[in-house]
Each structure stands twice: as structure tokens, then as C-alpha cells.
PDB file of N, CA and C in Angstrom:
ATOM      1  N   UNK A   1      99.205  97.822 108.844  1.00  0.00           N
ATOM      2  CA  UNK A   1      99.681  96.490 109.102  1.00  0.00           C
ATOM      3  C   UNK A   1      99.862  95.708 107.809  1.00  0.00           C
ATOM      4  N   UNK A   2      98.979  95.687 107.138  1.00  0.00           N
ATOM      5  CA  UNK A   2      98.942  95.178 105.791  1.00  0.00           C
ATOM      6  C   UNK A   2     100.536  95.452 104.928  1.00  0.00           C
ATOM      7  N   UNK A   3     100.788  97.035 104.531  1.00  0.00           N
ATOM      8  CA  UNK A   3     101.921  97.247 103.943  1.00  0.00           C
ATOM      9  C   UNK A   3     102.697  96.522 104.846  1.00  0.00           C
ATOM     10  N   UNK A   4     103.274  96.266 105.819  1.00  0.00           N
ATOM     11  CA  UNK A   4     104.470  95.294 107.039  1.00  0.00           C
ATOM     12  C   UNK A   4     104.249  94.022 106.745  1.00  0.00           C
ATOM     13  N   UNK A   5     103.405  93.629 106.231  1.00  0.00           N
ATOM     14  CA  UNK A   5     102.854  92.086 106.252  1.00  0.00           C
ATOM     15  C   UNK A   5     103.786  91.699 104.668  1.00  0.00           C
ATOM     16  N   UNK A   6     103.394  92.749 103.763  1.00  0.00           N
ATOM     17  CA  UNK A   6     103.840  92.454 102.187  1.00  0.00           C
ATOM     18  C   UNK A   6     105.358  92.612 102.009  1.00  0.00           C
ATOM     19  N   UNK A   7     105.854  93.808 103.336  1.00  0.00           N
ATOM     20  CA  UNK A   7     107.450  93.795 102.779  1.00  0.00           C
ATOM     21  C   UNK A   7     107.983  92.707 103.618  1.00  0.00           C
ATOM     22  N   UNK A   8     107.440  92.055 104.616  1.00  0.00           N
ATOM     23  CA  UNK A   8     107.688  91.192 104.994  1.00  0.00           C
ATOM     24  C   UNK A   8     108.184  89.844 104.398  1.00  0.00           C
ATOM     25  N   UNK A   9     107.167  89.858 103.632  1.00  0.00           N
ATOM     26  CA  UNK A   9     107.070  88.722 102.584  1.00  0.00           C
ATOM     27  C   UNK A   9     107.936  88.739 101.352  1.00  0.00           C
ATOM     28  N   UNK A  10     108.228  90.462 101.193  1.00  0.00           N
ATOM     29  CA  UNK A  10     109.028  90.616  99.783  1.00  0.00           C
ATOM     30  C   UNK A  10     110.341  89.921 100.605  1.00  0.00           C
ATOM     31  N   UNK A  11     111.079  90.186 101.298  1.00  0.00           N
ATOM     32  CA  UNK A  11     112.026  90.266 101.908  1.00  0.00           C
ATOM     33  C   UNK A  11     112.040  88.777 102.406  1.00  0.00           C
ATOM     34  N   UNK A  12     111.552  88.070 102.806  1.00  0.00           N
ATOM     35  CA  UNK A  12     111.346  86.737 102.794  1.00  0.00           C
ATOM     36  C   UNK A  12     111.343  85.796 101.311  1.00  0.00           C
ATOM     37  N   UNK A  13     111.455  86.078 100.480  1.00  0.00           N
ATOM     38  CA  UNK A  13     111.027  85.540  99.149  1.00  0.00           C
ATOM     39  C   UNK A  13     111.835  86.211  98.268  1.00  0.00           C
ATOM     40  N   UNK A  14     112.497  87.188  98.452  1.00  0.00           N
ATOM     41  CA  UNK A  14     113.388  87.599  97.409  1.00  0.00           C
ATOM     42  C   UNK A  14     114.219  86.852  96.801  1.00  0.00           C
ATOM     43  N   UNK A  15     114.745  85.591  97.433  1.00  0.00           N
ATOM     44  CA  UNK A  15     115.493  84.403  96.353  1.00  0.00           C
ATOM     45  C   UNK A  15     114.170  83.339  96.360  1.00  0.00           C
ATOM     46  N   UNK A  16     113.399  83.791  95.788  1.00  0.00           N
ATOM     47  CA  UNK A  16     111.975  82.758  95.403  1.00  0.00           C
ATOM     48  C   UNK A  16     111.354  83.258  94.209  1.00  0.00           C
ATOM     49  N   UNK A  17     111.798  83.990  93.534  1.00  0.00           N
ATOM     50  CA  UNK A  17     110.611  85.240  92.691  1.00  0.00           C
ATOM     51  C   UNK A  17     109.462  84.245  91.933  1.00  0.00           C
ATOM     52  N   UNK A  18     109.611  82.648  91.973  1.00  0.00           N
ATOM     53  CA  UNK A  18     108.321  81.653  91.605  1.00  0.00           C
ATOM     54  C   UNK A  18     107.311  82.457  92.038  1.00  0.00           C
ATOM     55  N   UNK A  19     107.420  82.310  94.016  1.00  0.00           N
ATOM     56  CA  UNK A  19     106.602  82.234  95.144  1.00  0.00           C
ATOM     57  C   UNK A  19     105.802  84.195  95.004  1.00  0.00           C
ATOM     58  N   UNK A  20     107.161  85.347  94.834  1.00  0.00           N
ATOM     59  CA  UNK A  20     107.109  86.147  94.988  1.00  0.00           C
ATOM     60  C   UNK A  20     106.606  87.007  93.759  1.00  0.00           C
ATOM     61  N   UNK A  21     106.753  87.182  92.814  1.00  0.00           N
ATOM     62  CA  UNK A  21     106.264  87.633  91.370  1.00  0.00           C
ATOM     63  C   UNK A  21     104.838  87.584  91.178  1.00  0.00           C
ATOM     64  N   UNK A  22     104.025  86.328  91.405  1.00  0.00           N
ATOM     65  CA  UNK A  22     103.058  86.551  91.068  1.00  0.00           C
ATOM     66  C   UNK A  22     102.118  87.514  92.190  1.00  0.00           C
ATOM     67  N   UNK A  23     102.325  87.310  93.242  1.00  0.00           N
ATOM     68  CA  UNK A  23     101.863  88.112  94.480  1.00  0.00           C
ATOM     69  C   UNK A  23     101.914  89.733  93.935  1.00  0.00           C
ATOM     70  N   UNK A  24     103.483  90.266  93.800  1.00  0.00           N
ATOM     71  CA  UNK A  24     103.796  91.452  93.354  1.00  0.00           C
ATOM     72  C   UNK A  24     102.925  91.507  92.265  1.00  0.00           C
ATOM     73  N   UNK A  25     102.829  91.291  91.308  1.00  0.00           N
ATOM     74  CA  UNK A  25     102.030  91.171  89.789  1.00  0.00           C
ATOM     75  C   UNK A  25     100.630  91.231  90.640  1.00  0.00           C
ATOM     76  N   UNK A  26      99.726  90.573  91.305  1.00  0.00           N
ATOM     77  CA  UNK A  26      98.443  90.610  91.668  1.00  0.00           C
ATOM     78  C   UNK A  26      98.173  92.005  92.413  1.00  0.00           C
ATOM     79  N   UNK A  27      99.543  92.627  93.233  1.00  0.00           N
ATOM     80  CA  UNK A  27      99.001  93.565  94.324  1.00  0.00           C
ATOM     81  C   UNK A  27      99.092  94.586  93.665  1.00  0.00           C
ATOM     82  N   UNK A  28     100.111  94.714  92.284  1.00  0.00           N
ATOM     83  CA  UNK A  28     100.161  95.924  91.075  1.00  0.00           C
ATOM     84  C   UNK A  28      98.958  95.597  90.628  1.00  0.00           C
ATOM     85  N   UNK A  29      98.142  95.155  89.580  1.00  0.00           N
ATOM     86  CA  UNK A  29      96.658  95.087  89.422  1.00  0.00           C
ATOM     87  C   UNK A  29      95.756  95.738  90.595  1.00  0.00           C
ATOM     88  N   UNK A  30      95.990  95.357  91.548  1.00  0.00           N
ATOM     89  CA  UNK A  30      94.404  95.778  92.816  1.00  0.00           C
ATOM     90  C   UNK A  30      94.978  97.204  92.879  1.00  0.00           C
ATOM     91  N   UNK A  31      96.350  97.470  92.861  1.00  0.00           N
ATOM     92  CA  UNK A  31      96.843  99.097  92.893  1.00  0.00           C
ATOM     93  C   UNK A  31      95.917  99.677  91.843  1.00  0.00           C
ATOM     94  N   UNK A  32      96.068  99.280  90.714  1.00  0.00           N
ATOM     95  CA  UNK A  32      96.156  99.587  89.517  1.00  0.00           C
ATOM     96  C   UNK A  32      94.174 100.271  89.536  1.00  0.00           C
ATOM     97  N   UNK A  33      93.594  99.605  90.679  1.00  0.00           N
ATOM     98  CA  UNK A  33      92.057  99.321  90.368  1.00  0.00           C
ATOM     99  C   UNK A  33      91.829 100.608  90.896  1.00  0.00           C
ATOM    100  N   UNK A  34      92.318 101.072  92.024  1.00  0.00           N
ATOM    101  CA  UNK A  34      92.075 101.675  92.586  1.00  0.00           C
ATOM    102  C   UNK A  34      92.824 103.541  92.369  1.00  0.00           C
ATOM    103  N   UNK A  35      93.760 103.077  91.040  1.00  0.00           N
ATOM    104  CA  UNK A  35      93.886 104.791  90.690  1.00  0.00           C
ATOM    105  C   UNK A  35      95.449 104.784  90.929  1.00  0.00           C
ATOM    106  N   UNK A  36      96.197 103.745  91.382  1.00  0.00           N
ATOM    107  CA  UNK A  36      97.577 103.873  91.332  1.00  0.00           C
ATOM    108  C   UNK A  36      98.039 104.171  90.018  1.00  0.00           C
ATOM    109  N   UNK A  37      99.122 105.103  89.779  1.00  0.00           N
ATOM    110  CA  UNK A  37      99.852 105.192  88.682  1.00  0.00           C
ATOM    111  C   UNK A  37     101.080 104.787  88.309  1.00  0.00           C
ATOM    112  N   UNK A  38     102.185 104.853  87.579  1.00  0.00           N
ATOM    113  CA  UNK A  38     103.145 105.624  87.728  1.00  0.00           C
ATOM    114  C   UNK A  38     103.719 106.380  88.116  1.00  0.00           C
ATOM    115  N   UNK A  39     103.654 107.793  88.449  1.00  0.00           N
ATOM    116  CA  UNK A  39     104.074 108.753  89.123  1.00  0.00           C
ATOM    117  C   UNK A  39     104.091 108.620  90.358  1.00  0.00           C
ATOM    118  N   UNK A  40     103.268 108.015  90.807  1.00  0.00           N
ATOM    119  CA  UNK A  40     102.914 107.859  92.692  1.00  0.00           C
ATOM    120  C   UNK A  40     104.607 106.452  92.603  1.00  0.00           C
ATOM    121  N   UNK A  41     104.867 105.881  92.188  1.00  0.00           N
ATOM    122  CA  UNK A  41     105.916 104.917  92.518  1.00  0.00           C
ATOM    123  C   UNK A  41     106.929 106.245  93.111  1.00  0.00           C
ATOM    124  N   UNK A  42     107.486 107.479  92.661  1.00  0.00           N
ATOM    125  CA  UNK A  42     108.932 107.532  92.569  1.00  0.00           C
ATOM    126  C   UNK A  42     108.622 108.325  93.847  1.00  0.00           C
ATOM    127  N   UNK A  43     107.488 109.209  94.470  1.00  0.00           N
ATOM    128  CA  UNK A  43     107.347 109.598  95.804  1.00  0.00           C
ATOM    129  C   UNK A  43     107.351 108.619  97.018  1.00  0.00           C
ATOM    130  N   UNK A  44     106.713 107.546  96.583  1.00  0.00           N
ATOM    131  CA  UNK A  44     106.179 106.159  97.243  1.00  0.00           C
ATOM    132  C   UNK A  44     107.984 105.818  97.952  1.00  0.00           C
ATOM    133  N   UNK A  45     108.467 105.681  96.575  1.00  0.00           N
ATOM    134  CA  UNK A  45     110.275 105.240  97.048  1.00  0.00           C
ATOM    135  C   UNK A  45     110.843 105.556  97.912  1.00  0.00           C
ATOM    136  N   UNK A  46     110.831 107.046  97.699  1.00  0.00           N
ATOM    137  CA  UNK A  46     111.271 108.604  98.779  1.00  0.00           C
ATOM    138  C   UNK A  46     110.524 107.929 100.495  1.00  0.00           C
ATOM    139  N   UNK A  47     110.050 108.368 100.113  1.00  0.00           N
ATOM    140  CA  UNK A  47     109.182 107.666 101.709  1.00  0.00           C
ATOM    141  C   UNK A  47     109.949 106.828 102.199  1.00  0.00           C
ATOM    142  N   UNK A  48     109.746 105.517 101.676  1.00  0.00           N
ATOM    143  CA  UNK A  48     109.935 104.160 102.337  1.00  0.00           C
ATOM    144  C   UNK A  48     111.612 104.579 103.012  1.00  0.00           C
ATOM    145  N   UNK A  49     112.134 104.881 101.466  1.00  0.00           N
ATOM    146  CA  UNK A  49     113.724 105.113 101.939  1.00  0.00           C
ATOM    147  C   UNK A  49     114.336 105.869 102.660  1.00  0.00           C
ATOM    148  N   UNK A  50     113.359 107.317 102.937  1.00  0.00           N
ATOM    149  CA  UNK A  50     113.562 107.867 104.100  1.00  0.00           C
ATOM    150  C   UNK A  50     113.572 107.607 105.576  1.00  0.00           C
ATOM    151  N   UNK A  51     111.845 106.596 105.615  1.00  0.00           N
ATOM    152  CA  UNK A  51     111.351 105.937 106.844  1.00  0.00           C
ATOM    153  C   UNK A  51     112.622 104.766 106.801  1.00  0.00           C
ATOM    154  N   UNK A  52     113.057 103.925 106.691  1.00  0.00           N
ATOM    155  CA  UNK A  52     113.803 103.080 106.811  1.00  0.00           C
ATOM    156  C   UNK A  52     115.398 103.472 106.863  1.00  0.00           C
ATOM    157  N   UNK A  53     115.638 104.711 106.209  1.00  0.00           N
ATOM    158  CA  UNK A  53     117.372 105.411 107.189  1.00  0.00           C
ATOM    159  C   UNK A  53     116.850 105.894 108.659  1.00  0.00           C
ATOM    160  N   UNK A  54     115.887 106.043 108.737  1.00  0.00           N
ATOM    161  CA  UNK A  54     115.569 106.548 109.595  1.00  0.00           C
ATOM    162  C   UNK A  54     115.712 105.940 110.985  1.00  0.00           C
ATOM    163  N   UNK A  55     115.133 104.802 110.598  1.00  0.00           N
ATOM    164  CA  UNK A  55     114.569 103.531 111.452  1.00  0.00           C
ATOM    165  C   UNK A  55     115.995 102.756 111.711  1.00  0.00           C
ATOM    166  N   UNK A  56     116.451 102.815 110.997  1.00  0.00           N
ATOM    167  CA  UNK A  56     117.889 101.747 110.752  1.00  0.00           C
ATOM    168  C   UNK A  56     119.242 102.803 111.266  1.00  0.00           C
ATOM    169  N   UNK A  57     119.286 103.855 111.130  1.00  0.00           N
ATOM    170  CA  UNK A  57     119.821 105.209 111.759  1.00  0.00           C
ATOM    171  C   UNK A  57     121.409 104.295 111.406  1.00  0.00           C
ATOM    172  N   UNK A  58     122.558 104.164 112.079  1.00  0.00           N
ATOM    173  CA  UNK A  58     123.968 103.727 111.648  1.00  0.00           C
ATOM    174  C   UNK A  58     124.095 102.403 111.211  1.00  0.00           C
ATOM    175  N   UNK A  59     123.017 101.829 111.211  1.00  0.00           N
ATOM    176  CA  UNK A  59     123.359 100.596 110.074  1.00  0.00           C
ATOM    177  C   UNK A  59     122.706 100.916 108.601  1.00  0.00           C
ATOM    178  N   UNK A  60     122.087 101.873 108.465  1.00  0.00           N
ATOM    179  CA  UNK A  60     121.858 102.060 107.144  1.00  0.00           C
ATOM    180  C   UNK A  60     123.043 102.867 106.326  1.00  0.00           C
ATOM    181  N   UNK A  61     123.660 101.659 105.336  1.00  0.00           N
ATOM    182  CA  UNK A  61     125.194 102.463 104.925  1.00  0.00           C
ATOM    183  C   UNK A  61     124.706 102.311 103.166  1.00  0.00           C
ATOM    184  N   UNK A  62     125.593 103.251 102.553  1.00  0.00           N
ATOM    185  CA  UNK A  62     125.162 103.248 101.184  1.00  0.00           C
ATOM    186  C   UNK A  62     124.439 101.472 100.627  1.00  0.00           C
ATOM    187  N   UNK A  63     125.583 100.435 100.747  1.00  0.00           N
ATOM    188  CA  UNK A  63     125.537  99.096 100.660  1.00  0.00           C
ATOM    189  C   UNK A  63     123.923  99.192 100.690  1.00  0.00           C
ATOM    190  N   UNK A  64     123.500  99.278 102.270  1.00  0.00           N
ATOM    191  CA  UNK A  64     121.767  98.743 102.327  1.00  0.00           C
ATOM    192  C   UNK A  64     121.294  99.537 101.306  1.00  0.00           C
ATOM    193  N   UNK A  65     121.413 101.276 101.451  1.00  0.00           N
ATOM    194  CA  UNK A  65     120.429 101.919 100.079  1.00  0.00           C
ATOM    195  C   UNK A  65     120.459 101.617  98.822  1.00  0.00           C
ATOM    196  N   UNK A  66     121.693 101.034  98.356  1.00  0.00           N
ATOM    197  CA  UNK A  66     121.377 100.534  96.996  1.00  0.00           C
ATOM    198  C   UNK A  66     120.331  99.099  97.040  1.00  0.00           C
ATOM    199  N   UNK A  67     120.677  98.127  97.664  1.00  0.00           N
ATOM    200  CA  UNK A  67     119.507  96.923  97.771  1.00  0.00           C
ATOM    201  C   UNK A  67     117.964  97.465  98.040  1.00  0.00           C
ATOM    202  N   UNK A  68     118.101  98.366  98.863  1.00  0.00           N
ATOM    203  CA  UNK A  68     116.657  98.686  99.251  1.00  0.00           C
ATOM    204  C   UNK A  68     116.071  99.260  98.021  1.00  0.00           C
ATOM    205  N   UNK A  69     116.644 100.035  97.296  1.00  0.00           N
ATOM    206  CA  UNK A  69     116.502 101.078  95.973  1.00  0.00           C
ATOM    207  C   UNK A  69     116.352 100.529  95.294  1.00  0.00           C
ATOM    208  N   UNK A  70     116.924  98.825  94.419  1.00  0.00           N
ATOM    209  CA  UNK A  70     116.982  98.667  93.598  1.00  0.00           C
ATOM    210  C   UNK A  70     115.927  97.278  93.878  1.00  0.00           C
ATOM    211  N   UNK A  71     115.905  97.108  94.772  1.00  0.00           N
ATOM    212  CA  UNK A  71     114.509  96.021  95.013  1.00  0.00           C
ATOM    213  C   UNK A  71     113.247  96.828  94.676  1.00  0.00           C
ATOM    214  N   UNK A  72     113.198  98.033  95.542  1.00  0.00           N
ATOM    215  CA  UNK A  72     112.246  98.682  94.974  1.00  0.00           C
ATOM    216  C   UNK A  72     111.622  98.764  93.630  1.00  0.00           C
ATOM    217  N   UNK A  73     112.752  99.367  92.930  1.00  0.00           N
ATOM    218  CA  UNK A  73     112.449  99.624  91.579  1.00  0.00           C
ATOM    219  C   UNK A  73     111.944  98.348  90.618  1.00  0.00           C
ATOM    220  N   UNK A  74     112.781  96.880  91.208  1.00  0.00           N
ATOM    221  CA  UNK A  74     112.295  95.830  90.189  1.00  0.00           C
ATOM    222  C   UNK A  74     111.080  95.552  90.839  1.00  0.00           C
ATOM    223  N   UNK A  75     110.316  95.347  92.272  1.00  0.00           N
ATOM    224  CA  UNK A  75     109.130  95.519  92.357  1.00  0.00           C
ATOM    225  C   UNK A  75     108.221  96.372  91.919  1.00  0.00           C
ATOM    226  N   UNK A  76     108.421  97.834  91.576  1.00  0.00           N
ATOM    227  CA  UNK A  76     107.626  98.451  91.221  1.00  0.00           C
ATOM    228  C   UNK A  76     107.309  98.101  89.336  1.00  0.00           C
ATOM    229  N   UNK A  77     108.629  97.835  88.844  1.00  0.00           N
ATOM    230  CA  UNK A  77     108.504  97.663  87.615  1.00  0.00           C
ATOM    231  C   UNK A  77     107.291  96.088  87.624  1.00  0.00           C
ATOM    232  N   UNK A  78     107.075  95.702  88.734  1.00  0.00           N
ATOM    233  CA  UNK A  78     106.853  94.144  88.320  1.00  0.00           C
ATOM    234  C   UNK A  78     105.409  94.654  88.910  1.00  0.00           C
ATOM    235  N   UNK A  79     105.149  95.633  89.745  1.00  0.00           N
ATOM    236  CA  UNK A  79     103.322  95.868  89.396  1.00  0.00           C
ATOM    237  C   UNK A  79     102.719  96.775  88.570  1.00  0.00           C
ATOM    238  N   UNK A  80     104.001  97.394  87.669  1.00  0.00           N
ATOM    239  CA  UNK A  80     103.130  97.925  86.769  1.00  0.00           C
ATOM    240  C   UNK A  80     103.210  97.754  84.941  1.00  0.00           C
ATOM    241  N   UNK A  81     103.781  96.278  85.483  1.00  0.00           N
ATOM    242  CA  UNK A  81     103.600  95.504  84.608  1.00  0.00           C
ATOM    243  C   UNK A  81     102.469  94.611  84.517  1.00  0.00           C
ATOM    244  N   UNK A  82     101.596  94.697  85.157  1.00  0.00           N
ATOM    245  CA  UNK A  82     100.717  93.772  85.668  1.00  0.00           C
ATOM    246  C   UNK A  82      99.578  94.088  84.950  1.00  0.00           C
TER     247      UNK A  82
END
């Protein structure tokens, strides 16, 4: 429930990055505490983007995979920058 709660919020706040950045930045740290790396991001991606063509089945058209992909990536860059 937790992960649904946060993309919730990414996705809600994506034209906010004030509101949204520091959140991302705090939840990369508590990752970070607990043994998250680098490497775990680019499997982590695979997943989500699989579960979500999945889920989304003929509305998921290249258009959505690039937004979904590239949100990803500036979130991930923004918790492990943290």
C-alpha cells in the first residue's frame, strides 16, 4: 500500500517538484539506510514498466512509456542523490 500511496503522490505533484523533491530526496535516504543501491534502480524500472503495460493493456502506447520511463529515471536520479 505504501509504494501506491508514493506514486500516487509522484503523479499528483509532478508540476510541483517544491512539494515533490524533497519527499523523493527523503525516501532515497531511508532507501539508502536500508541497503538500496544503484543497481537495484534499473530492475526496479523493468518491473514497474512491465506491471503498468500490463495493467494499462491498449492504452499503454509508446507516448505513455516514454513519460513513465523518463519520470522514473529523474526520480531515481533524485534519491540517489540524496
Amino acid at each position: 500500500m505504501r509504494f501506491a500511496q508514493i506514486l500516487a503522490y509522484v503523479v499528483s505533484n509532478l508540476r510541483a517538484p517544491d512539494k515533490l523533491l524533497p519527499i523523493i530526496r527523503n525516501l532515497g535516504a531511508r532507501h539508502r539506510e536500508v541497503g538500496v543501491v544503484a543497481e537495484h534502480f534499473p530492475p526496479f524500472k523493468a518491473a514497474l514498466l512491465k506491471t503498468l503495460r500490463e495493467k494499462m493493456g491498449e492504452r499503454w502506447t509508446p507516448e505513455v512509456e516514454m513519460a513513465w520511463s523518463s519520470t522514473y529515471d529523474m526520480l531515481a536520479r533524485e534519491m540517489m542523490s540524496s
